[in-house]
N, C-alpha and C. Protein backbone atom coordinates (compact mmCIF):
# COMPACT_ATOMS: atom_id res chain seq x y z
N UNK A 1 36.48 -79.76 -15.32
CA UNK A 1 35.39 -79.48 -16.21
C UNK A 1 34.17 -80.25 -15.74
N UNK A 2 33.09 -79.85 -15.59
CA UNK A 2 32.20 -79.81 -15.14
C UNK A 2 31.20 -80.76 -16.49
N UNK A 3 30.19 -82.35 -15.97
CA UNK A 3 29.44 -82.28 -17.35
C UNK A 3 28.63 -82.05 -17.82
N UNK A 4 28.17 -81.94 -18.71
CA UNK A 4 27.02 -81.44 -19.50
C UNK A 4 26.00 -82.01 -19.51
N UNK A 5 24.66 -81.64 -19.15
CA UNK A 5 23.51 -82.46 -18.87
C UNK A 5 22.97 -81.99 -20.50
N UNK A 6 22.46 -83.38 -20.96
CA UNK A 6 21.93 -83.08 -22.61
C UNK A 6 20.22 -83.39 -22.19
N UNK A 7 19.56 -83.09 -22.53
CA UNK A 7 18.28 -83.43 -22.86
C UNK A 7 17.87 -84.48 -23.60
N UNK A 8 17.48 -85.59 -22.71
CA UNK A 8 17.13 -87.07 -24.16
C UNK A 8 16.12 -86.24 -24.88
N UNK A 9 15.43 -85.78 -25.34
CA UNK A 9 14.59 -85.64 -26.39
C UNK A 9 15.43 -85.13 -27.48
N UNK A 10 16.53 -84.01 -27.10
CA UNK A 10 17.33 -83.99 -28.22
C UNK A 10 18.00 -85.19 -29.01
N UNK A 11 17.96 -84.59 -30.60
CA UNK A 11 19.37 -85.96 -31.01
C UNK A 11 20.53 -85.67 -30.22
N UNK A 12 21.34 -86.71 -30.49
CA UNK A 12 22.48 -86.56 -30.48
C UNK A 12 23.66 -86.14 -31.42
N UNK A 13 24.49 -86.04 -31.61
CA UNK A 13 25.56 -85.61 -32.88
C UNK A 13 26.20 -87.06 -32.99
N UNK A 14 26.07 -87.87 -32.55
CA UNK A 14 26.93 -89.68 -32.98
C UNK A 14 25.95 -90.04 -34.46
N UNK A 15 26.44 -90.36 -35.11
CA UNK A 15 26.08 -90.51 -36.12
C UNK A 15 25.71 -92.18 -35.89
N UNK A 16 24.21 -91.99 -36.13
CA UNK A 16 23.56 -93.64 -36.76
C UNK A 16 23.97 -94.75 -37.24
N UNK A 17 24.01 -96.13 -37.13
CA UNK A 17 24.69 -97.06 -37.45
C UNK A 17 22.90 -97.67 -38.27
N UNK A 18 23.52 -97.93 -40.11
CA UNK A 18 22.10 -98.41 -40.46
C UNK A 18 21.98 -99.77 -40.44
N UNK A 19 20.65 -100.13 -40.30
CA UNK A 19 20.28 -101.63 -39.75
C UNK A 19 20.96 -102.64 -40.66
N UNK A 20 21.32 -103.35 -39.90
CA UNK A 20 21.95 -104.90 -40.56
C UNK A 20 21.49 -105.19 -41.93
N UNK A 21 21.98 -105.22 -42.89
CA UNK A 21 21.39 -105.74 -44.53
C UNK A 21 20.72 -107.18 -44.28
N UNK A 22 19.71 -107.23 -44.91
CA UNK A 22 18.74 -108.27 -44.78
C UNK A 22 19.91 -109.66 -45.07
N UNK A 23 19.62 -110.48 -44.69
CA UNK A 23 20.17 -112.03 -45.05
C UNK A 23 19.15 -112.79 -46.79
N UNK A 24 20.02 -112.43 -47.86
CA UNK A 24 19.01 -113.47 -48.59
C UNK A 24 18.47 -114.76 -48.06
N UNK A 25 19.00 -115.42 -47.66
CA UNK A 25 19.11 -116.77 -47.40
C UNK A 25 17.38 -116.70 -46.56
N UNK A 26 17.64 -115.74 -45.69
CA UNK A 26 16.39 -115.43 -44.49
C UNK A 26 15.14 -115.07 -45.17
N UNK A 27 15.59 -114.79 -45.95
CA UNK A 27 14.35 -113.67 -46.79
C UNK A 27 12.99 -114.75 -46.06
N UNK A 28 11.62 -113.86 -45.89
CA UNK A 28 10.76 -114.67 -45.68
C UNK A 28 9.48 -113.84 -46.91
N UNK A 29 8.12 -114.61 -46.89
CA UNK A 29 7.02 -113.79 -47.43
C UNK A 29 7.29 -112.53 -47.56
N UNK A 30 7.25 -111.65 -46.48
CA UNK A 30 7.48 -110.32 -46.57
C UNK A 30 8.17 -109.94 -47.08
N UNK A 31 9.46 -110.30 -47.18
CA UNK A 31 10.54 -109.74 -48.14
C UNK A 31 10.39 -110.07 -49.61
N UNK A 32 9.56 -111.02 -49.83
CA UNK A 32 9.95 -111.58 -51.24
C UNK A 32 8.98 -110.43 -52.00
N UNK A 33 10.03 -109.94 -53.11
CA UNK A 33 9.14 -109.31 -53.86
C UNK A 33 8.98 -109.91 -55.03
N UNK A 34 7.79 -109.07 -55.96
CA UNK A 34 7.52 -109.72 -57.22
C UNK A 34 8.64 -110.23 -58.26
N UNK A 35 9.37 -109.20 -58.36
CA UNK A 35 10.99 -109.31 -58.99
C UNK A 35 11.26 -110.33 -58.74
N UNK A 36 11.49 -110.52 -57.42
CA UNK A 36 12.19 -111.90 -56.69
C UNK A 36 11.77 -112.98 -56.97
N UNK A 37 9.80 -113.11 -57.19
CA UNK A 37 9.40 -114.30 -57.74
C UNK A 37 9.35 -114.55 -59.08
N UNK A 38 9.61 -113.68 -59.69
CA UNK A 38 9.59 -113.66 -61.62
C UNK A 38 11.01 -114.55 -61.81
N UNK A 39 12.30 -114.16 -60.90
CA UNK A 39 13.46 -114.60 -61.26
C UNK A 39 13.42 -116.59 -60.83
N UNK A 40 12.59 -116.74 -60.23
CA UNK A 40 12.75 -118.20 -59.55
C UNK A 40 11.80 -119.09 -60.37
N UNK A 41 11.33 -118.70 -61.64
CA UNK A 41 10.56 -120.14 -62.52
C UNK A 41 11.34 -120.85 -62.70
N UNK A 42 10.90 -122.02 -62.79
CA UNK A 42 11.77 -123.33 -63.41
C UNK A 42 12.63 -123.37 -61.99
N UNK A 43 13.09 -123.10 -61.10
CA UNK A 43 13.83 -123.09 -59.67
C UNK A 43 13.33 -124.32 -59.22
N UNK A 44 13.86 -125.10 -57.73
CA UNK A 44 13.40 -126.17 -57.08
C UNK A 44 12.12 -125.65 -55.89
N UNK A 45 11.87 -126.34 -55.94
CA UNK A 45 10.68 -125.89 -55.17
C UNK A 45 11.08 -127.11 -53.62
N UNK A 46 11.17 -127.26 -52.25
CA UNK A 46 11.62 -128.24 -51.53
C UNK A 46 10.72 -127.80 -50.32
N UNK A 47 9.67 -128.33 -49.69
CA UNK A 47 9.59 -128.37 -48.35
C UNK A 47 10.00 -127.69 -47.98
N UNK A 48 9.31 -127.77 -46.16
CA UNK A 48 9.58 -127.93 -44.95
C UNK A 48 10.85 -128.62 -44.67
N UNK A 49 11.10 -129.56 -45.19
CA UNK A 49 11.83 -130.56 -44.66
C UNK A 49 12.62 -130.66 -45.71
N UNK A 50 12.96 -129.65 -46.64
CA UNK A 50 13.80 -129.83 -47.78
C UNK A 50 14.19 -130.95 -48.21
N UNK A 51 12.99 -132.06 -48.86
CA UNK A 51 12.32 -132.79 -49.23
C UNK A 51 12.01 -132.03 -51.02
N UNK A 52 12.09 -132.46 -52.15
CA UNK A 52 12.19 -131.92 -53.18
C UNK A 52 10.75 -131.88 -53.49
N UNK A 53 10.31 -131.45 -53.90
CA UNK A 53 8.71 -131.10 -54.47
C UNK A 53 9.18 -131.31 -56.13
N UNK A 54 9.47 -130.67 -56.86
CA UNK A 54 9.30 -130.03 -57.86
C UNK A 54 9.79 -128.19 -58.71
N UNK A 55 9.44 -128.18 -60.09
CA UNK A 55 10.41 -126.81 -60.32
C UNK A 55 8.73 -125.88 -60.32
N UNK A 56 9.42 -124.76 -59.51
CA UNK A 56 8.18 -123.94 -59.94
C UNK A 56 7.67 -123.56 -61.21
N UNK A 57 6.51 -123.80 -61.91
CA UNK A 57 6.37 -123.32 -63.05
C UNK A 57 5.21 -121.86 -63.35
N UNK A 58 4.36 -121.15 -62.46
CA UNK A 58 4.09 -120.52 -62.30
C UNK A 58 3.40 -119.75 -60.89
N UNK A 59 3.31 -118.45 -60.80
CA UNK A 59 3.02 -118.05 -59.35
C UNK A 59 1.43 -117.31 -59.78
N UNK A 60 0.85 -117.67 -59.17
CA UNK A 60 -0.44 -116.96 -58.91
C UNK A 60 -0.49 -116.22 -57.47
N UNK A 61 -1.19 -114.24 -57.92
CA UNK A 61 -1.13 -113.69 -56.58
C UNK A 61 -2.64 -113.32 -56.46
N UNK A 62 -2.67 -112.66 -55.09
CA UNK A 62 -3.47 -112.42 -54.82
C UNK A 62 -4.21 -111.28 -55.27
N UNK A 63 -5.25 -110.99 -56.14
CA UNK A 63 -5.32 -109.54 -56.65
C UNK A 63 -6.09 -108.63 -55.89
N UNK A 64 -6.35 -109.00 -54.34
CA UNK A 64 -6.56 -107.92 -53.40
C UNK A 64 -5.28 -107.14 -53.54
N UNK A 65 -4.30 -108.14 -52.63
CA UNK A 65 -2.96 -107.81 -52.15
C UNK A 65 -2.46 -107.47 -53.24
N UNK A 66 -1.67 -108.05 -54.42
CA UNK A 66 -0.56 -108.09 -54.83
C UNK A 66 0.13 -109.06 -54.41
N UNK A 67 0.09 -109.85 -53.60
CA UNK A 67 1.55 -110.74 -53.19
C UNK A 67 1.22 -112.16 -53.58
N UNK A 68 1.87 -112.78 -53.91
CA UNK A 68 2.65 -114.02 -54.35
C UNK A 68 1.82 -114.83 -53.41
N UNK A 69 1.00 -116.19 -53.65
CA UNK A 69 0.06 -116.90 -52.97
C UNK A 69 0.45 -118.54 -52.68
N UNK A 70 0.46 -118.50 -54.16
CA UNK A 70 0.42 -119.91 -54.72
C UNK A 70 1.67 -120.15 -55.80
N UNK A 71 2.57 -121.20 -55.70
CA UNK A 71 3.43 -121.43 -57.03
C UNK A 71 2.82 -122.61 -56.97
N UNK A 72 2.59 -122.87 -58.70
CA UNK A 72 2.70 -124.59 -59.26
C UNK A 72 3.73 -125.04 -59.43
N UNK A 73 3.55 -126.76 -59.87
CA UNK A 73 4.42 -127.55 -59.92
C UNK A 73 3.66 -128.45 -61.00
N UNK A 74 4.37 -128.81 -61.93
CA UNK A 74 3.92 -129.83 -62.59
C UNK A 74 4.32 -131.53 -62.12
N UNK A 75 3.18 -132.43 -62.17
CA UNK A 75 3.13 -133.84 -61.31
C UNK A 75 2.65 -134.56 -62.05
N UNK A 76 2.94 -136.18 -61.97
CA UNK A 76 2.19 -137.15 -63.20
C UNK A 76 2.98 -137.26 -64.29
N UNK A 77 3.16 -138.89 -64.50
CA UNK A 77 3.95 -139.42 -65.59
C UNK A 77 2.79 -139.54 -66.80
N UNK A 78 1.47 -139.61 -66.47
CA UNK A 78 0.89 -140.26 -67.85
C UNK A 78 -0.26 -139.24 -67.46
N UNK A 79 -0.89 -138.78 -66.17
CA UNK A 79 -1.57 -137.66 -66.03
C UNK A 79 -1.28 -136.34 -65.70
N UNK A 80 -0.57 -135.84 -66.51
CA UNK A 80 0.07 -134.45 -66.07
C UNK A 80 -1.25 -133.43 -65.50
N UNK A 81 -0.81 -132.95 -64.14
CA UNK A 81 -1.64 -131.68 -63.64
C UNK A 81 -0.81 -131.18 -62.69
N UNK A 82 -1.56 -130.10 -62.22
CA UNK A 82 -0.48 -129.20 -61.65
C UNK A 82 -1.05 -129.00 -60.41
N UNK A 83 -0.02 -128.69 -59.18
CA UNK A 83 -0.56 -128.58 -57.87
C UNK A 83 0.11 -127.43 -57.87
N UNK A 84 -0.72 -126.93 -56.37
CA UNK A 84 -0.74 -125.50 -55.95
C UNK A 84 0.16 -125.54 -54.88
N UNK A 85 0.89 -124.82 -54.45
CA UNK A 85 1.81 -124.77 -53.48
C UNK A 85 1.95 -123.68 -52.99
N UNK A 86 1.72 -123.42 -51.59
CA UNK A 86 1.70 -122.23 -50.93
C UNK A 86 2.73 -121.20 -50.51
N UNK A 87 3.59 -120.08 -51.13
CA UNK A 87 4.36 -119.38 -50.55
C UNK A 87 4.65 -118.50 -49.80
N UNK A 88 3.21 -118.61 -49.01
CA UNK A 88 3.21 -117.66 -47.69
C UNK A 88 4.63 -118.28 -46.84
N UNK A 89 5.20 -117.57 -46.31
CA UNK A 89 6.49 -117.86 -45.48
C UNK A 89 7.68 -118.34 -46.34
N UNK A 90 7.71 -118.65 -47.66
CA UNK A 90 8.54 -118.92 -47.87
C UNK A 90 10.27 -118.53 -47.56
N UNK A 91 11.37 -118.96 -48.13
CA UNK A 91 12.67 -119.07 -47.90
C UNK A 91 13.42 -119.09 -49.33
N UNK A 92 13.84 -117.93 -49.29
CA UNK A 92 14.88 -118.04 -50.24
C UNK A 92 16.32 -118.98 -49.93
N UNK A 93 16.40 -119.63 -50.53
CA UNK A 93 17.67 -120.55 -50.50
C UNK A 93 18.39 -120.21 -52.10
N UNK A 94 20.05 -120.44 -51.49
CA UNK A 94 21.04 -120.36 -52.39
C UNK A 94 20.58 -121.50 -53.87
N UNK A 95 19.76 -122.01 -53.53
CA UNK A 95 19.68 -123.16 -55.13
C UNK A 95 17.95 -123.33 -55.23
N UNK A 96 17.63 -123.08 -53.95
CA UNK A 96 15.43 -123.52 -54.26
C UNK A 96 14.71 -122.54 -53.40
N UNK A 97 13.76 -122.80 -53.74
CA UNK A 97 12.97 -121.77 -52.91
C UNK A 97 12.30 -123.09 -51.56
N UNK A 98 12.27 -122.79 -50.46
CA UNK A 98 11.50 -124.04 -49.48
C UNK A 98 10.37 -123.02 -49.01
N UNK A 99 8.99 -123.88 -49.14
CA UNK A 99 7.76 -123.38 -48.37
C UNK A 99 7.91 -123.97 -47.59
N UNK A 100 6.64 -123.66 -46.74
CA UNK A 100 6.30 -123.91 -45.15
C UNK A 100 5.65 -125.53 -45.33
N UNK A 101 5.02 -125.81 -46.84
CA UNK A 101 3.81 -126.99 -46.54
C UNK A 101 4.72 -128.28 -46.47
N UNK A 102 4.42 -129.43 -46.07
CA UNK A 102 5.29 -130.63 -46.15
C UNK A 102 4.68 -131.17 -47.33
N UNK A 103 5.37 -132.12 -47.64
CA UNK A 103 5.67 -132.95 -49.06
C UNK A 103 4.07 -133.82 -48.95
N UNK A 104 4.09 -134.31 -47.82
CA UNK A 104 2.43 -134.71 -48.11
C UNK A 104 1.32 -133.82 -47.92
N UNK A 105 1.43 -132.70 -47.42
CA UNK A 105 0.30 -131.93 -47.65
C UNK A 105 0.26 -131.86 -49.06
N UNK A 106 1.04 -131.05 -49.54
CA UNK A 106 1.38 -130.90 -51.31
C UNK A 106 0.82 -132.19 -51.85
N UNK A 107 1.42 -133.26 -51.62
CA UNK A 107 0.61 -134.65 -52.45
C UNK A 107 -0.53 -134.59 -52.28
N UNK A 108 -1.02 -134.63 -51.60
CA UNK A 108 -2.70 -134.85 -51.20
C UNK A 108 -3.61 -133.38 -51.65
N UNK A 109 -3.21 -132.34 -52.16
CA UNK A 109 -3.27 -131.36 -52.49
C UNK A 109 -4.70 -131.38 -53.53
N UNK A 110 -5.47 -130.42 -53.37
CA UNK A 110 -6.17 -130.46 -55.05
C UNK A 110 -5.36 -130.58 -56.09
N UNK A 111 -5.98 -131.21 -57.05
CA UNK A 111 -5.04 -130.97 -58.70
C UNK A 111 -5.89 -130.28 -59.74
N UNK A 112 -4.94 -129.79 -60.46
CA UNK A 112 -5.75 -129.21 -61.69
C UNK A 112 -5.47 -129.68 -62.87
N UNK A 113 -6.11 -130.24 -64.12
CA UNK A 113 -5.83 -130.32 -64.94
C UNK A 113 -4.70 -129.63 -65.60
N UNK A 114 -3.73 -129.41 -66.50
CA UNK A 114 -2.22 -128.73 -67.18
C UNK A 114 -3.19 -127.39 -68.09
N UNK A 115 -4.43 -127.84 -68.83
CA UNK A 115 -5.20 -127.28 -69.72
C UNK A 115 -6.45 -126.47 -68.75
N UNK A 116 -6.47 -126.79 -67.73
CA UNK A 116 -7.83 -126.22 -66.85
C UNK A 116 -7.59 -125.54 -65.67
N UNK A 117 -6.37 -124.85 -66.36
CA UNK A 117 -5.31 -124.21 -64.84
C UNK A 117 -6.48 -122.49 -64.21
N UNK A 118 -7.50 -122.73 -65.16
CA UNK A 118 -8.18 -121.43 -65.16
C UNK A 118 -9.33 -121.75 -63.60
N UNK A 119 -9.40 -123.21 -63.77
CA UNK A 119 -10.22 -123.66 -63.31
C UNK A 119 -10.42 -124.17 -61.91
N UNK A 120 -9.34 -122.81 -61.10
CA UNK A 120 -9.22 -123.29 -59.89
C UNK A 120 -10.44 -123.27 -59.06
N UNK A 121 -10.57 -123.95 -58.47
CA UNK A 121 -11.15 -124.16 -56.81
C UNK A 121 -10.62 -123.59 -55.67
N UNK A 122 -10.57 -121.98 -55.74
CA UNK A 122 -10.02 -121.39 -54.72
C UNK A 122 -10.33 -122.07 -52.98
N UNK A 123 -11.69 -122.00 -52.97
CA UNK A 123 -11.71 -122.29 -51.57
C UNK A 123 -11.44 -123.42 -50.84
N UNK A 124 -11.54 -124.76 -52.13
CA UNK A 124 -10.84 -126.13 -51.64
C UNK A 124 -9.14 -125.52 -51.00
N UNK A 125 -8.43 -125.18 -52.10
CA UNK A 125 -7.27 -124.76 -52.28
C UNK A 125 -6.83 -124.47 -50.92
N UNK A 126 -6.99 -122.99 -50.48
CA UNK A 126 -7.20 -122.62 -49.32
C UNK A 126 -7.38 -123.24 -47.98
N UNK A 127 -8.52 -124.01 -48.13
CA UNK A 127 -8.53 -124.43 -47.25
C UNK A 127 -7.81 -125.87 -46.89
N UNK A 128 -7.51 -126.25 -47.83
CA UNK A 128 -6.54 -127.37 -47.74
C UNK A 128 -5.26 -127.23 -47.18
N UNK A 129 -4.95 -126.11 -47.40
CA UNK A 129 -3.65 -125.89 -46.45
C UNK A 129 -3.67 -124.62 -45.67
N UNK A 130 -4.94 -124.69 -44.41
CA UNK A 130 -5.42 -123.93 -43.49
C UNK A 130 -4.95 -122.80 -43.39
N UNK A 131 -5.42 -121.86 -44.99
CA UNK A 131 -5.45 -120.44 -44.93
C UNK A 131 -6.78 -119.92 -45.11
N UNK A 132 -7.10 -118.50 -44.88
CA UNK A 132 -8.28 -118.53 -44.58
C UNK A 132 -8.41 -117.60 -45.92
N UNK A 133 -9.82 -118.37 -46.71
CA UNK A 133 -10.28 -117.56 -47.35
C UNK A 133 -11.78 -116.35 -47.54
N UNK A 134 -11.69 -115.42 -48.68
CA UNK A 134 -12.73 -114.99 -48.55
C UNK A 134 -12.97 -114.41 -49.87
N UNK A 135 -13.85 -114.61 -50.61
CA UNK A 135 -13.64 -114.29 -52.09
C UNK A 135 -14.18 -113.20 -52.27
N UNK A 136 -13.53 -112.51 -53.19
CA UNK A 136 -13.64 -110.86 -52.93
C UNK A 136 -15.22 -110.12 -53.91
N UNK A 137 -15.58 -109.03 -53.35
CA UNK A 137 -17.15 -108.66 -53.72
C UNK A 137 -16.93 -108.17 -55.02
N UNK A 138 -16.25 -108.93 -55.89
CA UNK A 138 -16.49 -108.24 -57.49
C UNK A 138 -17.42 -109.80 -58.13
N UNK A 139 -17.43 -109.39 -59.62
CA UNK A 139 -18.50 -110.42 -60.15
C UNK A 139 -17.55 -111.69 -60.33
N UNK A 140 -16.49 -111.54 -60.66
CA UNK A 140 -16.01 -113.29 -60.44
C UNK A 140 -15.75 -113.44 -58.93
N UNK A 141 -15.53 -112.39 -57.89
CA UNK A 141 -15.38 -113.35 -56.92
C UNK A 141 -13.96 -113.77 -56.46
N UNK A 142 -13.17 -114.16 -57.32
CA UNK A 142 -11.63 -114.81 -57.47
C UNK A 142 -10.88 -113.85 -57.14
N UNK A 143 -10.06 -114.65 -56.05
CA UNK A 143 -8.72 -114.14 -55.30
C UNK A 143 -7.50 -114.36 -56.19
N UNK A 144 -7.55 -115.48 -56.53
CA UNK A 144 -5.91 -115.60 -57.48
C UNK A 144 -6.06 -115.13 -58.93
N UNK A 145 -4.81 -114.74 -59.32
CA UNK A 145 -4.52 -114.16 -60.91
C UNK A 145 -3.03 -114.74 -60.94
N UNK A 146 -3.13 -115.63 -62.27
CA UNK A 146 -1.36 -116.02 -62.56
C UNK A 146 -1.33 -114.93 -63.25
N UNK A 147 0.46 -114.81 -62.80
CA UNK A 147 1.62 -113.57 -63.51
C UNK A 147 2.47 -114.14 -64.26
């Protein structure tokens, strides 16, 4: 028997093998969806260096995008305020969520008052942990919205 020359442009009849199921553990920015960040308040929040930060207590996104920007943390024994923490790249982990920023970027971080959380300073923010901003052409201007 003689063989059969197939044409690559045709399919083939082998049936498709579908791509590997994502790894939670791996999950990065891109994968995380909103769902995903609604379920992780009150969660650990840990570094780079899985180094403990704090529990997330709310996520502010971006209201160009839609996506998830910033989670707080509440900080301060006698001055409670809240820092911003960046979840671009983040990592889903089996018990915390770990960002990309280290534990002293986060310290040294802008703060916001607990009561003046309205009152961000986007572009300090931003630029404090070398993302680039650009505040968008409506009348406030403002990139972040907490969810």
């Amino acid at each position: 028997m003689e063989p059969v020359e197939t044409d690559p442009s045709e399919p083939t009849a082998e049936p498709s093998t579908p791509p590997p199921a994502a790894d939670p553990a791996g999950a990065t920015e891109s994968t995380i969806a909103h769902r995903d960040i609604a379920e992780w308040h009150g969660r650990e929040l840990v570094d780079q260096n899985g180094e403990r930060i704090g529990r997330l207590e709310d996520v502010y996104y971006d209201v160009e995008t839609e996506e998830p920007r910033f989670g707080t943390v509440k900080e301060g024994l006698i001055n409670r305020h809240l820092t911003f923490v960046p979840l671009t790249g983040a990592t889903i982990g089996p018990d915390n969520l770990q960002v990309t920023a280290t534990k002293a970027q986060i310290k040294h971080a802008p703060k916001i008052a607990i009561n003046n959380a309205t009152e961000i300073d986007e572009p300090t923010l931003y630029h404090h942990y070398q993302l680039n901003y650009t505040p968008l052409d409506t009348e406030s201007g403002r990139r972040l919205a907490r969810r």
